[in-house]
Each structure stands twice: as structure tokens, then as C-alpha cells.
C-alpha atoms as a PDB file:
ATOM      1  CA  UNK A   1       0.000   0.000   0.000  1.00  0.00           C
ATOM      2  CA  UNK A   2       1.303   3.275  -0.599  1.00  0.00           C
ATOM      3  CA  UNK A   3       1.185   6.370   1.298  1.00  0.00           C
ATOM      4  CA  UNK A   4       1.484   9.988   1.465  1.00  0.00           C
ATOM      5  CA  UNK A   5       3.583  12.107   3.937  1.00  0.00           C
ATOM      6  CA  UNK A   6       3.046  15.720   4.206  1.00  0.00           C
ATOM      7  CA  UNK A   7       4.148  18.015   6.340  1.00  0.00           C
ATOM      8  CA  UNK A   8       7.655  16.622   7.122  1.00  0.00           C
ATOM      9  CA  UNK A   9      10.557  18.717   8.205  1.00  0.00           C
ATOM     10  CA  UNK A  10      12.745  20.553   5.327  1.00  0.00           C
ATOM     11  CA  UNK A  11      16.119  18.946   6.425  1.00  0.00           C
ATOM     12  CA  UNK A  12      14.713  14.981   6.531  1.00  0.00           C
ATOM     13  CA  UNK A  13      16.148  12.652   4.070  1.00  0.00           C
ATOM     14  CA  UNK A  14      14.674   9.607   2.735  1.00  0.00           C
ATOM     15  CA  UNK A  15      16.757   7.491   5.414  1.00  0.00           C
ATOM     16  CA  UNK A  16      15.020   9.177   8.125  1.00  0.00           C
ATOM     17  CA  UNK A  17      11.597   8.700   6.711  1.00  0.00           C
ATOM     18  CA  UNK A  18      12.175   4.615   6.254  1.00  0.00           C
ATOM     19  CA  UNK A  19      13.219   4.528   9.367  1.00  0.00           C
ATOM     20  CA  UNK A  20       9.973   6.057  10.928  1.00  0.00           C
ATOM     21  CA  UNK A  21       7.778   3.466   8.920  1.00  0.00           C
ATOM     22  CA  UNK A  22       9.280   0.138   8.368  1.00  0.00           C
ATOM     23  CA  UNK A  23       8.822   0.178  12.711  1.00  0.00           C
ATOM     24  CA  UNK A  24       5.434  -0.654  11.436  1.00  0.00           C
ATOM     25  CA  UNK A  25       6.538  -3.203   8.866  1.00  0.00           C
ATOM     26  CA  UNK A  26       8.602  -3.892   4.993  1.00  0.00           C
ATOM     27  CA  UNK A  27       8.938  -1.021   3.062  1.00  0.00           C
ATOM     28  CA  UNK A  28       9.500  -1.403  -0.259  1.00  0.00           C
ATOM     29  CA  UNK A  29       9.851   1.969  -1.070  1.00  0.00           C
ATOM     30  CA  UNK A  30      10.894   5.167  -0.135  1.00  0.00           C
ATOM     31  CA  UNK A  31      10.960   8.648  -1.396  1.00  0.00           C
ATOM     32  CA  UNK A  32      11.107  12.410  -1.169  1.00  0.00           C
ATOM     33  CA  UNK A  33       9.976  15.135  -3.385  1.00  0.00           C
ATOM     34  CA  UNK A  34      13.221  17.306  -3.592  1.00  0.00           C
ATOM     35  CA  UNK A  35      13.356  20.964  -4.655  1.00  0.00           C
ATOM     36  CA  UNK A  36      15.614  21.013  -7.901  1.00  0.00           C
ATOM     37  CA  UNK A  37      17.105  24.421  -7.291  1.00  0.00           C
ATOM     38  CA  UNK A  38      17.629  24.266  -3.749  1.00  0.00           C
ATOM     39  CA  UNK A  39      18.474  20.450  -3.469  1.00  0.00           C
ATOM     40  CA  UNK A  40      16.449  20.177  -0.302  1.00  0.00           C
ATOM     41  CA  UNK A  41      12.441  17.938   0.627  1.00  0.00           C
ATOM     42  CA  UNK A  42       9.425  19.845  -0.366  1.00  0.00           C
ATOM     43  CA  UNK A  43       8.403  18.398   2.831  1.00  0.00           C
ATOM     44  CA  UNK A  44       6.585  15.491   1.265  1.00  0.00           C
ATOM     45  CA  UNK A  45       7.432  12.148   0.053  1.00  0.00           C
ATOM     46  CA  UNK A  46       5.700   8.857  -0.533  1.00  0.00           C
ATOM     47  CA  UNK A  47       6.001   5.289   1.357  1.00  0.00           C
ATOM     48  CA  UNK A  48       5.381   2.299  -0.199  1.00  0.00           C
ATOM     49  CA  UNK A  49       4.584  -0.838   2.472  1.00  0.00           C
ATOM     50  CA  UNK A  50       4.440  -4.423   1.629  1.00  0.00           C
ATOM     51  CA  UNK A  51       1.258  -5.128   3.541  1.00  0.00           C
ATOM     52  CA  UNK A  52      -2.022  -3.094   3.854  1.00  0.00           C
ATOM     53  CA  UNK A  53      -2.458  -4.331   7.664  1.00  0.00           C
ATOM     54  CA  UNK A  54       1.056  -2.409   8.401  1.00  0.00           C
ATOM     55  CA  UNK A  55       0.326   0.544   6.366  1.00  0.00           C
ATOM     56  CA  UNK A  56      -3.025   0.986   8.252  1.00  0.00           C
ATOM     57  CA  UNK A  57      -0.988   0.460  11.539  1.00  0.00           C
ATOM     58  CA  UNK A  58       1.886   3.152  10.181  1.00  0.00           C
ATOM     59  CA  UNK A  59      -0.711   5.932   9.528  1.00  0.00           C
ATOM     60  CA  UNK A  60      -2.841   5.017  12.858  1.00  0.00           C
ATOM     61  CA  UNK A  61       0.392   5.700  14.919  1.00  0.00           C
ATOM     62  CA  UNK A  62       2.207   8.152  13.053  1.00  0.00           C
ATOM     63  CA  UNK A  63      -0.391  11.305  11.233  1.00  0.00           C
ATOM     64  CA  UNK A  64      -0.328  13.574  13.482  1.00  0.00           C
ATOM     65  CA  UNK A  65       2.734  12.734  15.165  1.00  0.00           C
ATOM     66  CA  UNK A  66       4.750  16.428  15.919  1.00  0.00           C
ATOM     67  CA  UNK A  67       8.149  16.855  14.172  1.00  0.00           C
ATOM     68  CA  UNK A  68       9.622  20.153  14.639  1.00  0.00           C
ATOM     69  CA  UNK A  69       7.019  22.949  14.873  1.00  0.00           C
ATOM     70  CA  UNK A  70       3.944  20.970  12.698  1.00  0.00           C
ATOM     71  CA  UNK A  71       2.262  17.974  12.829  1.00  0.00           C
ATOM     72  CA  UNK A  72       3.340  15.132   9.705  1.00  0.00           C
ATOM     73  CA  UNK A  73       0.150  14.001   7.861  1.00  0.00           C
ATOM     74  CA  UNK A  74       0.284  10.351   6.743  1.00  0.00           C
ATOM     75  CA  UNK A  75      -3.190   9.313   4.068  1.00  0.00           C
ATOM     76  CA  UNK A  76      -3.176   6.385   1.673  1.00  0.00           C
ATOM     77  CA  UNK A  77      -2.112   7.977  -1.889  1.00  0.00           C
ATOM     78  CA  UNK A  78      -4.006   8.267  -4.486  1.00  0.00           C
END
């Protein structure tokens, strides 16, 4: 299942964000929008897990969740 994260801090990489979800279960993917110019997240990027059950379980525990001064949003992608 894969997922949207919004709302993540500028300075995470895509190390960081695996980290946070395959707590929950396999990722099989992992990625962050990047600004060209500036080389640096958008403050989004996608997760992809390898079951639906741990997915549900990732977003559950983590949306909301604070990191820095805002709140990370975690939604199924469409």
C-alpha cells in the first residue's frame, strides 16, 4: 500500500523517513519530493509498504505525530 507524507521537516532525508515506517513493517519503497534548485524535501514524500495491515498500523500511529514545529500528515495515496 502506498502512502502519502506531508508536512515533514525541510532537512529529513529519505533514510530518516524509512526509518519512521518500516517500525510498522517492509517497506519497499521510499521517497522524497526534492526541490531542484535548492536540493532540499518539499516536505513530502511517498512510502510504499508491503502489507495493507502495516500501512493501516503506520498511519494510525504516526499522522499527526509532531516533528519540529507541525504535525506530519500520513493518508493512503491516491
Amino acid at each position: 500500500m502506498k502512502l502519502i507524507v506531508l508536512n515533514l521537516p525541510r532537512e529529513f532525508d529519505e533514510q530518516k523517513l524509512e526509518s519512521m515506517f518500516k517500525v510498522h513493517g517492509p517497506v519497499i519503497s521510499c521517497s522524497l519530493v526534492i526541490d531542484e534548485n535548492r536540493g532540499v524535501s518539499k516536505g513530502f514524500g511517498f512510502i510504499e509498504m508491503e502489507h495493507e495491515d502495516d500501512a493501516m498500523i503506520a498511519i494510525e500511529k504516526l499522522h499527526g505525530k509532531k516533528m519540529k514545529q507541525s504535525r506530519i500528515r500520513v493518508k493512503p495515496a491516491e
